[in-house]
C-alpha atoms as a PDB file:
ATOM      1  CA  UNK A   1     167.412 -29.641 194.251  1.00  0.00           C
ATOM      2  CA  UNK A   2     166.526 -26.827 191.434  1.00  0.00           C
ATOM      3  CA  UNK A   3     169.220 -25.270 190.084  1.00  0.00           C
ATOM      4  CA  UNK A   4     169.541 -21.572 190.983  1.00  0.00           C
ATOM      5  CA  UNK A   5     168.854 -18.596 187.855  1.00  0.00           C
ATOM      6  CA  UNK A   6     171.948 -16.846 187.660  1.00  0.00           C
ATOM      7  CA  UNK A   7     171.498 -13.159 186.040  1.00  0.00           C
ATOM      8  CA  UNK A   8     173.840 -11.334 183.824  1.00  0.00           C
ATOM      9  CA  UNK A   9     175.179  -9.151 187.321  1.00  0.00           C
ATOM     10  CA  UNK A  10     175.783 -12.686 188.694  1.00  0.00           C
ATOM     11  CA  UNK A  11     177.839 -13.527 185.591  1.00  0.00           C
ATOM     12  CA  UNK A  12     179.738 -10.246 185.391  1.00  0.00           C
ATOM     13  CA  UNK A  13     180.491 -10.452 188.796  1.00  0.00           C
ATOM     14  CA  UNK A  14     181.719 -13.366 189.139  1.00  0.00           C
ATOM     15  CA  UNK A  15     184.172 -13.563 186.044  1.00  0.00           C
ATOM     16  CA  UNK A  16     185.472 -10.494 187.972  1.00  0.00           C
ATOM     17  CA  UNK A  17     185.796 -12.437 191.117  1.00  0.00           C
ATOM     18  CA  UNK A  18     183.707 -10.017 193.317  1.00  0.00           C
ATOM     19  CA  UNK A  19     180.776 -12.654 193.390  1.00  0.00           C
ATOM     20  CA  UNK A  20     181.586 -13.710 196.864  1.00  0.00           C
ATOM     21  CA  UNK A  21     180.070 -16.462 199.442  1.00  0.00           C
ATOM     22  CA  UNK A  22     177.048 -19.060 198.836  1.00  0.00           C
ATOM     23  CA  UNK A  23     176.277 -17.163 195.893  1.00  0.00           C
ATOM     24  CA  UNK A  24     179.536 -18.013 194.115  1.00  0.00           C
ATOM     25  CA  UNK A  25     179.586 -21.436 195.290  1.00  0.00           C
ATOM     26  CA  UNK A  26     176.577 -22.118 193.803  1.00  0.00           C
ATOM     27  CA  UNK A  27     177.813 -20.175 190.270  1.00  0.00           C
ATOM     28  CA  UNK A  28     180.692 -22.652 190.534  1.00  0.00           C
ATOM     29  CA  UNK A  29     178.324 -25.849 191.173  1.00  0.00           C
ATOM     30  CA  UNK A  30     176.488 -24.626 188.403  1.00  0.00           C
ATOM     31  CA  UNK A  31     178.954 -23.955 185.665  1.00  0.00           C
ATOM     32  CA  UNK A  32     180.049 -27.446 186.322  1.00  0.00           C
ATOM     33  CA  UNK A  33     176.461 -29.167 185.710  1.00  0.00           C
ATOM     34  CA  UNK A  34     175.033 -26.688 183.279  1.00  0.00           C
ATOM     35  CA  UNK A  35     176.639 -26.742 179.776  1.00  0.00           C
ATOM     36  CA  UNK A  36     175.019 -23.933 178.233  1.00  0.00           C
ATOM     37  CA  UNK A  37     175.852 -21.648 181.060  1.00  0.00           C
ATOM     38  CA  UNK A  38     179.650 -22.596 180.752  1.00  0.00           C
ATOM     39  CA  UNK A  39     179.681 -21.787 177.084  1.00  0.00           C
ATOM     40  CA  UNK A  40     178.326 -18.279 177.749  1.00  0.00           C
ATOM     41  CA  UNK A  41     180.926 -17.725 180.652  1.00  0.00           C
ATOM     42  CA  UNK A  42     183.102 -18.779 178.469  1.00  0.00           C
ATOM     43  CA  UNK A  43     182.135 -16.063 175.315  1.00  0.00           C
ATOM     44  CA  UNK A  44     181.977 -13.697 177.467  1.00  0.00           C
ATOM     45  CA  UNK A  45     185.437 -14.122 179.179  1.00  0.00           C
ATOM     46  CA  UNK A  46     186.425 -14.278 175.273  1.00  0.00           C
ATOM     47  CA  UNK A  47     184.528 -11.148 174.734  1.00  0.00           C
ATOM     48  CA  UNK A  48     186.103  -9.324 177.188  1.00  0.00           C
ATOM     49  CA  UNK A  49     189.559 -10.635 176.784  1.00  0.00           C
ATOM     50  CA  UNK A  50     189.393  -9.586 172.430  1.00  0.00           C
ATOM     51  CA  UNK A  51     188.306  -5.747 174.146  1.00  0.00           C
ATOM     52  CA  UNK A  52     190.957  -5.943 176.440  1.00  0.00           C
ATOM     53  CA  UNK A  53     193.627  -6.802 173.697  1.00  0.00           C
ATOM     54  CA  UNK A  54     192.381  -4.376 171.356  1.00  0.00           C
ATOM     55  CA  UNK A  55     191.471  -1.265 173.679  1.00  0.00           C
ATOM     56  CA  UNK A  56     193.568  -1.400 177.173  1.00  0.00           C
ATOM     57  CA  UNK A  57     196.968  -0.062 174.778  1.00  0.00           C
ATOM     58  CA  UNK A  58     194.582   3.327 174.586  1.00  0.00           C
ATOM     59  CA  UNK A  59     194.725   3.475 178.434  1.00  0.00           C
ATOM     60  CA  UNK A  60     198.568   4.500 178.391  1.00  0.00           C
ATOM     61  CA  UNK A  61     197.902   6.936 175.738  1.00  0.00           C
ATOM     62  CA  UNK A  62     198.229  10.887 176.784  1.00  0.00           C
ATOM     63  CA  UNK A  63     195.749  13.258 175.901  1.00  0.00           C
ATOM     64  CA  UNK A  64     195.986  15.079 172.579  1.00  0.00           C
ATOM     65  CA  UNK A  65     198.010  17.900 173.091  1.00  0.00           C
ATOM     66  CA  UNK A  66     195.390  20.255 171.153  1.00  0.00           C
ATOM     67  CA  UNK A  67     193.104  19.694 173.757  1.00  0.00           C
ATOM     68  CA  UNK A  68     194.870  19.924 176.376  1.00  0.00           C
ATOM     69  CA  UNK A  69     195.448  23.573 174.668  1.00  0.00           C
ATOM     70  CA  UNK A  70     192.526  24.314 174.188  1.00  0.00           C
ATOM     71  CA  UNK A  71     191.556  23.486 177.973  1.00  0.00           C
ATOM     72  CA  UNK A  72     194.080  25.658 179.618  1.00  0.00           C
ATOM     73  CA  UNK A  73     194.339  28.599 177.021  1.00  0.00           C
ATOM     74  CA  UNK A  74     190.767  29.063 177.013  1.00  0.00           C
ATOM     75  CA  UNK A  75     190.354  30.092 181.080  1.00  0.00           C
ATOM     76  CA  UNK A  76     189.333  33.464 180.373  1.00  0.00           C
ATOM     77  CA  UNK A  77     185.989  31.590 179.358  1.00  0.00           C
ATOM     78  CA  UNK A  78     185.356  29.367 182.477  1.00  0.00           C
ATOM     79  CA  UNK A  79     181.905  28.237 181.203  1.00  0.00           C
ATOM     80  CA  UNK A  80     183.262  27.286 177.744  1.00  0.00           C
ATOM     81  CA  UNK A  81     186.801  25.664 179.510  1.00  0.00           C
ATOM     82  CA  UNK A  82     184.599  23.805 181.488  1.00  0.00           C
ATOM     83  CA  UNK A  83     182.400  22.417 178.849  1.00  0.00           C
ATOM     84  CA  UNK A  84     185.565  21.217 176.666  1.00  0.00           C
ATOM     85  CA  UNK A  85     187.289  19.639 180.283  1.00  0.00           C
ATOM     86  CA  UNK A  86     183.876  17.761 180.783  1.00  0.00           C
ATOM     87  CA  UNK A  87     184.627  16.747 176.855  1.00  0.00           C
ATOM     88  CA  UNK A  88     188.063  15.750 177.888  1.00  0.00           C
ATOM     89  CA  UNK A  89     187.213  13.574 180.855  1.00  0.00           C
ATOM     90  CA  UNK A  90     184.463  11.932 178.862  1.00  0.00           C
ATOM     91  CA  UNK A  91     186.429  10.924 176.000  1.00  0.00           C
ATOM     92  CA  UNK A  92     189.095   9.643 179.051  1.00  0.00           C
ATOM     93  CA  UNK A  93     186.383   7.933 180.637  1.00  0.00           C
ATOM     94  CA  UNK A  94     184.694   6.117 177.386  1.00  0.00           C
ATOM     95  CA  UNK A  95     188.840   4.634 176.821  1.00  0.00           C
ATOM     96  CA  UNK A  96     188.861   3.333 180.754  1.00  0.00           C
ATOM     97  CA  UNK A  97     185.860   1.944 180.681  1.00  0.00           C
ATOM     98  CA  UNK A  98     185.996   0.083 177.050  1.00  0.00           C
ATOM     99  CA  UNK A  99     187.901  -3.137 178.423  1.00  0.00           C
ATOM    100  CA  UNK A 100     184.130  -3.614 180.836  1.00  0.00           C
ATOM    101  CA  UNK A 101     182.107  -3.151 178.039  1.00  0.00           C
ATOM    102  CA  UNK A 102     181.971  -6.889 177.408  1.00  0.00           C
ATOM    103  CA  UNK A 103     180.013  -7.194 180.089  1.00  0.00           C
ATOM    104  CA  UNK A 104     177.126  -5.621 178.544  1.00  0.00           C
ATOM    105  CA  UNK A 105     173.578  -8.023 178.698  1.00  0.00           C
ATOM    106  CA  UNK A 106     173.685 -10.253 176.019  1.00  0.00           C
ATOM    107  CA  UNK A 107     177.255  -9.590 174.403  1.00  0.00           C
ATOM    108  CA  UNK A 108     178.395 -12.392 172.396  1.00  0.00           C
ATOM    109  CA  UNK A 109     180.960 -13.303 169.638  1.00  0.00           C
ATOM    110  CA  UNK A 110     178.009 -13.745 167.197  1.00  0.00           C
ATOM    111  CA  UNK A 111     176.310 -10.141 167.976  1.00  0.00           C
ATOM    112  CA  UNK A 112     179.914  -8.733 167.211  1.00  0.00           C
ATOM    113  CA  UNK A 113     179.846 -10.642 163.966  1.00  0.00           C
ATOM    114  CA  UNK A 114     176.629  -9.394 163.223  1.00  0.00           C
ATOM    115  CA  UNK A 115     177.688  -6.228 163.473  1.00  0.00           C
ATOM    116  CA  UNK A 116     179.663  -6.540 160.229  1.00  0.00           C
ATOM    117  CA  UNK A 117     176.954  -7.926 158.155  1.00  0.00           C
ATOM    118  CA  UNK A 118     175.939  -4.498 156.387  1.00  0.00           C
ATOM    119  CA  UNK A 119     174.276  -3.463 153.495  1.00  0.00           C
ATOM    120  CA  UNK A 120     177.521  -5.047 151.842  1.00  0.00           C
ATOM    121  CA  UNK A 121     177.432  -8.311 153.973  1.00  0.00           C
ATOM    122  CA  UNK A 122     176.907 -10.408 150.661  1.00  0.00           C
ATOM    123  CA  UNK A 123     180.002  -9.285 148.690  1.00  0.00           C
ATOM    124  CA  UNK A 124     183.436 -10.432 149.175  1.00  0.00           C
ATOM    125  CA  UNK A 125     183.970  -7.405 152.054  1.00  0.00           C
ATOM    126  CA  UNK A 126     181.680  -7.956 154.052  1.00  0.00           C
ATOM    127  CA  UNK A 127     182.749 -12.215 154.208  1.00  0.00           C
ATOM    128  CA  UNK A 128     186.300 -11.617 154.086  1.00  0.00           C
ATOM    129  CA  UNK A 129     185.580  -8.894 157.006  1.00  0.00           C
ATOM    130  CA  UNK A 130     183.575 -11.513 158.673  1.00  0.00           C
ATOM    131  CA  UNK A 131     186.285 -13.857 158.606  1.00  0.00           C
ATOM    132  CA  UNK A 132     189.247 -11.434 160.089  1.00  0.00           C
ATOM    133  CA  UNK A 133     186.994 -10.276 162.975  1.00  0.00           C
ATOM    134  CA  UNK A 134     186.818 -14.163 164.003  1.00  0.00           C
ATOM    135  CA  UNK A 135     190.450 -14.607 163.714  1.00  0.00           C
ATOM    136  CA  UNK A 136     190.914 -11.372 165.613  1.00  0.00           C
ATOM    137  CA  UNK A 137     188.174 -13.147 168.740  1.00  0.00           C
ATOM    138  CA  UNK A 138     189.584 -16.172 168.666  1.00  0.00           C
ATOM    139  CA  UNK A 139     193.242 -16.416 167.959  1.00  0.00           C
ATOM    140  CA  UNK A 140     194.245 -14.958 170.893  1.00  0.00           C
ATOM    141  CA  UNK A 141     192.297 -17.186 173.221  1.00  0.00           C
ATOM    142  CA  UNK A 142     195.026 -19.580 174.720  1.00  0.00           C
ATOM    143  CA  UNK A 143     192.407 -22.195 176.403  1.00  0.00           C
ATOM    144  CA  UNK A 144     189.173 -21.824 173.994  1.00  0.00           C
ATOM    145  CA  UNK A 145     190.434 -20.677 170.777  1.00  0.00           C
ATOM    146  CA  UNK A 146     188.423 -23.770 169.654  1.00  0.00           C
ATOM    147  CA  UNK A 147     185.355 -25.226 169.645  1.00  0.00           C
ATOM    148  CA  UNK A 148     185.654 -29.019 168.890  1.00  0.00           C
ATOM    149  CA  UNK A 149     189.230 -30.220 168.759  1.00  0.00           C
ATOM    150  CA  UNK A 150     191.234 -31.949 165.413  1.00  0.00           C
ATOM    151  CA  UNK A 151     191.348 -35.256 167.229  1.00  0.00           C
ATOM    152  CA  UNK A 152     187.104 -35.855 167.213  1.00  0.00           C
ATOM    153  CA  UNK A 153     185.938 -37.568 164.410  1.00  0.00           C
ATOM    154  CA  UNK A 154     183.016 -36.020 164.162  1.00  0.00           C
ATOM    155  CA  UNK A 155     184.727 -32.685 163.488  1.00  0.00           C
ATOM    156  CA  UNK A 156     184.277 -32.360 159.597  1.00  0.00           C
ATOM    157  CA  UNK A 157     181.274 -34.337 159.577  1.00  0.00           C
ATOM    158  CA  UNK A 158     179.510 -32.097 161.743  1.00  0.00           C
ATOM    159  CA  UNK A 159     180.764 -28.763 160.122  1.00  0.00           C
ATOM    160  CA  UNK A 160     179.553 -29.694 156.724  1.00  0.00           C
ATOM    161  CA  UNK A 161     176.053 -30.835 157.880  1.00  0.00           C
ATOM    162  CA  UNK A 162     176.080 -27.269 159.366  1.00  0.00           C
ATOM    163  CA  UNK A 163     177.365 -25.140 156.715  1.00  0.00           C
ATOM    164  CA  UNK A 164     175.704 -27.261 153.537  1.00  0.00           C
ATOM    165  CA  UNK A 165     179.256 -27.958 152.026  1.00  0.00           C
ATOM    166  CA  UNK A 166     181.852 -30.319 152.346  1.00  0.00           C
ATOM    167  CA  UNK A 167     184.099 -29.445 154.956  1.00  0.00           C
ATOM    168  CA  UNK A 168     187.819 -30.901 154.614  1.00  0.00           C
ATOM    169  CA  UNK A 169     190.540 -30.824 157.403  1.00  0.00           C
ATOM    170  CA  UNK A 170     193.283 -29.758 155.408  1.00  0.00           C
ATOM    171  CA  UNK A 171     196.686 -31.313 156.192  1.00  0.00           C
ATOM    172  CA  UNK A 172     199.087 -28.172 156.240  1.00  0.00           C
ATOM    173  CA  UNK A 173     202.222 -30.203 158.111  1.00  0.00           C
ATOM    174  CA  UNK A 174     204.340 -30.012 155.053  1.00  0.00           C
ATOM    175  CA  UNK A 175     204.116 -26.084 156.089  1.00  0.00           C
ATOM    176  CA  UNK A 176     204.432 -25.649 159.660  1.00  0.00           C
ATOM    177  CA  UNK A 177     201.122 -25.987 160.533  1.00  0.00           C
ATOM    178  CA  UNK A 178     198.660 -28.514 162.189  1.00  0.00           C
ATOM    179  CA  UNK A 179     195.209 -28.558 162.529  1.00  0.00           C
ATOM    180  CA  UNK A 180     193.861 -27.261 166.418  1.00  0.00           C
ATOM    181  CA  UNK A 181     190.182 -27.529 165.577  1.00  0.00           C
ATOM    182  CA  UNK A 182     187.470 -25.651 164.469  1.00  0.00           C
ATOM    183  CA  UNK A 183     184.198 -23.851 165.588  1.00  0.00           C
ATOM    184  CA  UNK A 184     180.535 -22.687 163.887  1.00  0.00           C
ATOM    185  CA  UNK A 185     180.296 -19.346 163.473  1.00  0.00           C
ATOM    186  CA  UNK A 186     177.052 -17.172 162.266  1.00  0.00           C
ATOM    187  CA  UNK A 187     176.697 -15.872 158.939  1.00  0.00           C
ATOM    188  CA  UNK A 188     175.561 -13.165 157.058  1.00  0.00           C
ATOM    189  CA  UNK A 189     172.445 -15.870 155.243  1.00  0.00           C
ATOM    190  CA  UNK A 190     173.224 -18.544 157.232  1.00  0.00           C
ATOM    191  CA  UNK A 191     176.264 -20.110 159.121  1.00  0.00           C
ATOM    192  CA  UNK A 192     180.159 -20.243 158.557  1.00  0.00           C
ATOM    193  CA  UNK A 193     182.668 -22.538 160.144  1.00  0.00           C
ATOM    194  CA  UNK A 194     186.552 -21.844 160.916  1.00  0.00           C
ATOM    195  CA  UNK A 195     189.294 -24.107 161.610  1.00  0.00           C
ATOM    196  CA  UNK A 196     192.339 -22.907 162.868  1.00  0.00           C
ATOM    197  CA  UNK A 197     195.788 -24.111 162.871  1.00  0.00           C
ATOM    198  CA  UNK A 198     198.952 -23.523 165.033  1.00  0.00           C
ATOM    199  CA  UNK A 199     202.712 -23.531 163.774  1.00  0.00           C
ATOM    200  CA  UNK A 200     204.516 -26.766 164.908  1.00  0.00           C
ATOM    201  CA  UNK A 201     208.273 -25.468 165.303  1.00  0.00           C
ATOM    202  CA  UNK A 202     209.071 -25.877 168.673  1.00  0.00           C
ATOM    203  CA  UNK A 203     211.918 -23.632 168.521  1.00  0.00           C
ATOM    204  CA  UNK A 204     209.893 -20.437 166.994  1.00  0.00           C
ATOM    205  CA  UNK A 205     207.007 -18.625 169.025  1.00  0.00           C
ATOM    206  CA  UNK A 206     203.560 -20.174 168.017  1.00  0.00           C
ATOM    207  CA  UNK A 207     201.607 -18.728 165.377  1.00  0.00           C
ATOM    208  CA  UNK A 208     197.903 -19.023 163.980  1.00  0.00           C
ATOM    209  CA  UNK A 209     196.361 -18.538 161.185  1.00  0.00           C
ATOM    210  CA  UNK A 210     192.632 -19.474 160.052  1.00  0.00           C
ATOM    211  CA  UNK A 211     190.592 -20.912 157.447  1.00  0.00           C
ATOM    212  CA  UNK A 212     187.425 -19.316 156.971  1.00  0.00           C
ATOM    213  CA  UNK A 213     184.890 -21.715 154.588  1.00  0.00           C
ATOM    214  CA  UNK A 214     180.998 -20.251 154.364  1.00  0.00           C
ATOM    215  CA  UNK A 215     178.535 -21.068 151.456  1.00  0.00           C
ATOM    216  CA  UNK A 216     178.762 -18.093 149.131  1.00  0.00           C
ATOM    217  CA  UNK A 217     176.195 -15.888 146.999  1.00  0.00           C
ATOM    218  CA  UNK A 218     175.526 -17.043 143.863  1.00  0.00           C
ATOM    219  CA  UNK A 219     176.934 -14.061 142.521  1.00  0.00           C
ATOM    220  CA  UNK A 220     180.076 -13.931 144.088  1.00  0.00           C
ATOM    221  CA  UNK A 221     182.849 -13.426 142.410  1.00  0.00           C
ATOM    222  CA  UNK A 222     185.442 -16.258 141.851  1.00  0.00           C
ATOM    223  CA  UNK A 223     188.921 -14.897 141.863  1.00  0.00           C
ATOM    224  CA  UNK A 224     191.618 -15.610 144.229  1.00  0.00           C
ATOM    225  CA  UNK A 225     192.685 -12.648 145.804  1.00  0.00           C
ATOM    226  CA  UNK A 226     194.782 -10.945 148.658  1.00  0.00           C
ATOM    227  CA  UNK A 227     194.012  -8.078 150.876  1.00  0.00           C
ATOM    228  CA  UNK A 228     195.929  -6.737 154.100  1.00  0.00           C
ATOM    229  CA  UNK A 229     193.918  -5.390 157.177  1.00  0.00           C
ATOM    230  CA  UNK A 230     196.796  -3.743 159.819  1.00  0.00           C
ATOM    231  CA  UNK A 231     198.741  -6.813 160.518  1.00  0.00           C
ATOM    232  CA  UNK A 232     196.434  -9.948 159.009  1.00  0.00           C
ATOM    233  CA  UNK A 233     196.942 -10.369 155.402  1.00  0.00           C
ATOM    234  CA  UNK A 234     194.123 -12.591 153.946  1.00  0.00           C
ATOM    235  CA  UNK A 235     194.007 -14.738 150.789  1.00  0.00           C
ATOM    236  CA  UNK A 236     189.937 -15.846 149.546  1.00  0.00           C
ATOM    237  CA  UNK A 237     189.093 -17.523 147.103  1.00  0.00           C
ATOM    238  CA  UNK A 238     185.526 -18.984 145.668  1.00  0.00           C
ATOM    239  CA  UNK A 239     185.679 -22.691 143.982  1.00  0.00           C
ATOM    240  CA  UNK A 240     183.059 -24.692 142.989  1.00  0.00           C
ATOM    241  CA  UNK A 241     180.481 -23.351 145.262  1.00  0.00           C
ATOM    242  CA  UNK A 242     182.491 -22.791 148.392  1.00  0.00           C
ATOM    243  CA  UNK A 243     183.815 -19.435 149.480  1.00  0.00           C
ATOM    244  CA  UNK A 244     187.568 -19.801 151.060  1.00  0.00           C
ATOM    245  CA  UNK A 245     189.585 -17.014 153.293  1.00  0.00           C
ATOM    246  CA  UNK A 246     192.958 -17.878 154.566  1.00  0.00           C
ATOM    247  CA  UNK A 247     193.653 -15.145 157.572  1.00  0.00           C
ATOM    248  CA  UNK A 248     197.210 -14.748 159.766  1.00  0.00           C
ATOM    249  CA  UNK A 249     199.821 -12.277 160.181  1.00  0.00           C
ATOM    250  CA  UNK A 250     202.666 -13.966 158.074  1.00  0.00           C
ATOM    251  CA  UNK A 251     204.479 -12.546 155.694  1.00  0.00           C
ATOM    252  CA  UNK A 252     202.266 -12.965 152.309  1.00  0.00           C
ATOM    253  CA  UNK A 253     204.857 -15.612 150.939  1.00  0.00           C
ATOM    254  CA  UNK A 254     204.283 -17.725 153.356  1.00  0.00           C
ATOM    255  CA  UNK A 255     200.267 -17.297 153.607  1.00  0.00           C
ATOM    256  CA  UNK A 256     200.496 -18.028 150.002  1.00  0.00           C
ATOM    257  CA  UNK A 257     202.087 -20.862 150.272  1.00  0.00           C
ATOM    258  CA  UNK A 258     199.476 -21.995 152.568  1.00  0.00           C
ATOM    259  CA  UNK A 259     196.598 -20.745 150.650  1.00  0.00           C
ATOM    260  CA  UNK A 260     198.661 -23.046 147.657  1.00  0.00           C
ATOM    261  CA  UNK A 261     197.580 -26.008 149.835  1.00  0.00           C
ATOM    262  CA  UNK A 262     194.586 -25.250 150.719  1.00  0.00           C
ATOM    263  CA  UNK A 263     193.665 -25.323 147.083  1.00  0.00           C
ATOM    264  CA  UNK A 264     195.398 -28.199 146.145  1.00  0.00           C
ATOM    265  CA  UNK A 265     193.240 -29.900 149.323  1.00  0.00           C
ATOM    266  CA  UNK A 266     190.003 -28.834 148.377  1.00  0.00           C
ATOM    267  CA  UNK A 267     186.919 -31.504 148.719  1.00  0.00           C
ATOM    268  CA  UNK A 268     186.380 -30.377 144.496  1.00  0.00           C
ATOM    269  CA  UNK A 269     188.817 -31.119 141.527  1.00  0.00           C
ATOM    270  CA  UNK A 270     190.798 -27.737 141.297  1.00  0.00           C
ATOM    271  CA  UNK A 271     192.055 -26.362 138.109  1.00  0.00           C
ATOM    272  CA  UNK A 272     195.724 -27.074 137.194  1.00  0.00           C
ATOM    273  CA  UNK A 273     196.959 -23.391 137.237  1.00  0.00           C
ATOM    274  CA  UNK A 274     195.794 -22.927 140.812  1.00  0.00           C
ATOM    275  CA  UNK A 275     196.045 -19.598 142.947  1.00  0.00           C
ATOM    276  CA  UNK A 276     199.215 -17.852 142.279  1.00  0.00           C
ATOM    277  CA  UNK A 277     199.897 -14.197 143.064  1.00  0.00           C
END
C-alpha cells in the first residue's frame, strides 16, 4: 500500500497533538517506516523547542511602562491612542506567537544557520557565530542533541570524509567530560561538523559544551582566541588547516583547560607553547 503525502499542516499539527483520527495513525505508521520524514519531525520539534527556550521568558514580561503612558495619557486623541494601542497589541502579539513560529514551511536548523552566513560569513565572526548558534539548537535537546552517537565506529570516519579534514574524537575524561556524539552541520562554503560532550560527575548537574571543527579560509587568521556571547564563552583556534571553536557556559578556566586538550589532541603535530590565555 502507497504511503500517504503528509503536508507541512499535517506535520505542525500533529507535533501539536491536534492531528486527530486515521489521519494521525497513519502520520504515526509513517514516521516509523519513513526515515527522512522522522528526521524532519524531529528538526522541527528541535526548532521549536530552541524558540521556545529562547522567546517564551518574553511572555511573562509587562509592557514598557512608556507605552503604557503614552496609551492612556494620550485619550484626548482617540484616533492617535488607538493607533499606538493597535502598536501595543501587535508588539504583544508578535512575543505570543514567537514560540509557533517554528512551524513555518520549511524551517530547519540549517536555514537558521544560514541566516548567519553574512557578508562576514568567511572571517572568524561569522564561524565562531556559526558555531554558538549550534550549541545554542542543540545543547538543550535532551533526546536528539546528537546525530550519530560516540559508540559507532564510523563516527570520525564519516565526519572527516564530510568536512575534508581529519576529524579526531578527542578524549576529554581527564576533565569531566565524555564524548556524546556528533552531527554535520552546513557551512558558510561548505559543511561543518560538531561533537559534543557531557560532564561525567554524577553528583553535579550535567553540563555541555561543544567542539566546533569546519575547513577554514585560506586567509583566516591563526590565533587562539576567546570571546564571550551572554553566557557561552568560546575559545577558536586555526592549526594546520583546520579551524577549531570550543563553546559552553563554564567559567573560562575551565573551558581553557579544555580547549588545552583539545590542542594537545589534535590529528596535526601542535607547537610546544600551545594555547594559553
Amino acid at each position: 500500500m502507497a504511503t500517504p503525502d503528509f503536508s507541512d499542516t499535517d506535520l505542525s499539527a500533529w507535533l501539536d497533538g491536534e492531528l486527530a483520527g486515521e489521519r494521525r495513525e497513519a502520520l504515526d505508521a509513517a514516521l516509523r517506516d519513513d526515515p527522512e520524514l522522522a528526521t524532519r519531525a524531529r528538526l522541527w520539534a528541535a526548532d521549536r523547542e530552541a524558540l521556545r527556550a529562547r522567546l517564551d521568558p518574553t511572555l511573562g514580561e509587562p509592557l514598557p511602562p512608556r507605552l503604557v503612558h503614552t496609551v492612556w495619557h494620550h485619550r484626548a486623541h482617540p484616533t492617535w491612542a488607538r493607533a499606538a494601542m493597535a502598536a501595543g497589541l501587535l508588539v504583544a502579539g508578535v512575543l505570543a506567537g514567537a514560540g509557533g513560529m517554528w512551524q513555518w514551511q520549511g524551517q530547519r536548523v540549517s536555514s537558521a544557520l544560514a541566516a548567519a552566513q553574512s557578508a562576514s560569513a568567511g572571517t572568524p565572526a561569522g564561524w565562531v557565530q556559526r558555531a554558538a548558534l549550534a550549541h545554542s539548537v542543540y545543547v538543550p535537546e535532551p533526546r536528539h542533541a546528537i546525530e550519530v552517537k560516540a559508540q559507532e565506529e564510523h563516527l570520525a570516519r564519516w565526519l572527516t570524509r564530510r568536512i575534508d579534514i581529519p576529524v579526531k574524537l578527542f578524549d576529554l575524561r581527564e576533565e569531566g567530560f565524555e564524548l556524546m556524539g556528533g552531527r554535520l552541520l552546513p557551512d558558510a562554503t561548505g559543511k561543518s561538523a560538531q561533537l559534543m560532550y557531557e560532564s561525567i560527575d554524577a553528583r553535579q548537574p550535567k553540563q555541555r559544551v561543544t567542539v566546533y571543527l569546519r575547513k577554514p579560509d585560506a586567509a583566516a587568521p591563526t590565533a587562539f582566541s576567546y570571546r564571550q556571547q551572554g553566557e557561552l564563552g568560546q575559545f577558536y583556534w586555526v592549526e594546520a588547516g583546520a579551524g577549531y571553536a570550543l563553546v559552553g557556559t563554564l567559567p573560562k578556566e575551565r573551558l581553557l583547560a579544555l580547549a588545552q586538550a583539545i590542542y594537545r589532541q589534535q590529528p596535526v603535530t601542535a607547537s610546544a607553547s600551545g594555547p594559553t590565555r
